[in-house]
Protein backbone atom coordinates (compact mmCIF):
# COMPACT_ATOMS: atom_id res chain seq x y z
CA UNK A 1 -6.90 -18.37 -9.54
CA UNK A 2 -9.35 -17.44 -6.87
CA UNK A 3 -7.83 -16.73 -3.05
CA UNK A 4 -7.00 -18.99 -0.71
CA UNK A 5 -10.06 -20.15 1.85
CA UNK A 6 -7.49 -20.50 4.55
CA UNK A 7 -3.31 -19.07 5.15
CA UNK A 8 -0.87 -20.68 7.53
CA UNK A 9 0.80 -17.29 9.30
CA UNK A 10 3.07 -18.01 11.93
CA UNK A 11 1.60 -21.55 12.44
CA UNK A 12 -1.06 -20.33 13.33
CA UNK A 13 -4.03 -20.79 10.52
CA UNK A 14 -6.13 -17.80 9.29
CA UNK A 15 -9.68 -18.36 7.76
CA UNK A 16 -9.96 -15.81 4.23
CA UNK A 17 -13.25 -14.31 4.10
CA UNK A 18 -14.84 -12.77 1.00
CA UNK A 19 -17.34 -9.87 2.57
CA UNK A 20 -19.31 -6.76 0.75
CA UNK A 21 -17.29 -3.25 1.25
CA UNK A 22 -19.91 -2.11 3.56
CA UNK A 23 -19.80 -4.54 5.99
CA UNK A 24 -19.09 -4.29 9.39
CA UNK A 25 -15.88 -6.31 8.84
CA UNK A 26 -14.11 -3.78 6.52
CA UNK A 27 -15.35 -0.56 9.21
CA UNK A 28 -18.13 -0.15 6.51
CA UNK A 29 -16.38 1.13 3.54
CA UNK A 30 -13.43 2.52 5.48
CA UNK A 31 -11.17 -0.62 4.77
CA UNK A 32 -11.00 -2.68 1.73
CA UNK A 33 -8.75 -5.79 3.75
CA UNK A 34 -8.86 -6.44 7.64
CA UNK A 35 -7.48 -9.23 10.18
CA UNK A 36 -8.34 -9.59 13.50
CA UNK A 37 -6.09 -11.77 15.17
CA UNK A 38 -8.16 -12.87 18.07
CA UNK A 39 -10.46 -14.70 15.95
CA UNK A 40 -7.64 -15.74 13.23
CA UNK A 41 -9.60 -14.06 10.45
CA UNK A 42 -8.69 -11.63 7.20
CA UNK A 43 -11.52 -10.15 5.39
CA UNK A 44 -11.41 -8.86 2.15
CA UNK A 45 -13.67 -6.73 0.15
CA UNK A 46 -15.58 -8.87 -2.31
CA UNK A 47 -16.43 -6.44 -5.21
CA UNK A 48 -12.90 -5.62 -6.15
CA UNK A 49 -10.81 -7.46 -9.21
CA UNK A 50 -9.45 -10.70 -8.50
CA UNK A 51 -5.69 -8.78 -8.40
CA UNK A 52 -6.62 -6.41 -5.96
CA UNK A 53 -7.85 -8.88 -3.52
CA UNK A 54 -4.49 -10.44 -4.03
CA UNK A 55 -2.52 -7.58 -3.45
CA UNK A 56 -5.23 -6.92 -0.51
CA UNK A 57 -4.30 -10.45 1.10
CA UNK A 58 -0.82 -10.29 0.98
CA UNK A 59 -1.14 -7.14 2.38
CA UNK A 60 -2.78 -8.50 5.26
CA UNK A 61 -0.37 -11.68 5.91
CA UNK A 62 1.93 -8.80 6.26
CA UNK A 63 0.64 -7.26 8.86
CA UNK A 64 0.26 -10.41 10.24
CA UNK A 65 3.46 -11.20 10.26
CA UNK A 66 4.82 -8.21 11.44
CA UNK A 67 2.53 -8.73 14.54
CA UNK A 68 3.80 -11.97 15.06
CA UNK A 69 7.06 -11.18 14.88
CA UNK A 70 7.33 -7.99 17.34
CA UNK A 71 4.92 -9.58 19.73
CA UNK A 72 7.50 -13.32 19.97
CA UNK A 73 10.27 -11.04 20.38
CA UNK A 74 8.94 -8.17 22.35
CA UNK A 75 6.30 -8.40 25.25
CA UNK A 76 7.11 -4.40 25.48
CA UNK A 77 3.47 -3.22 25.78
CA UNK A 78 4.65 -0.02 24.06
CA UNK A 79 5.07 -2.23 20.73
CA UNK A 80 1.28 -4.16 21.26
CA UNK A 81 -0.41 -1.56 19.49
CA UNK A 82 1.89 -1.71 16.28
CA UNK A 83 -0.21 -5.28 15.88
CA UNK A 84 -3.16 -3.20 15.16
CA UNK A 85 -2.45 -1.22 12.41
């Protein structure tokens, strides 16, 4: 079962991407999974096993989450930067 092309997180809908683990996208190497909510995207590092970039995506709808959750309930800009871990 290959990943999704597209998650629904928080109604708001989040294109997958499938990008090499040097790309700028995944801090070259540094990251193997990354989400940038402005533009409603989650990259994942293409070269690893089908089960890793499951385990990679749900870790990112997590984070997602998270952010969507402390940023509806708390407009503290103390909390903001917990969105970009």
């Amino acid at each position: 079962m290959k990943l999704p092309e597209k998650v629904k997180i928080g109604g708001i809908n989040y294109e997958v991407l499938l990008v090499p683990l040097k790309s700028e996208e995944l801090n070259y190497g540094d990251a193997i999974g990354s989400i940038i909510h402005s533009e409603c995207k989650i990259w994942i590092n293409k070269e690893m096993p089908l089960q890793k970039q499951q385990e990679t995506l749900l870790h990112e709808i997590i984070h997602a989450y998270v952010c969507h959750l402390v940023c509806a309930f708390c407009k503290d800009q103390q909390v903001q930067p917990f969105c970009h871990l």
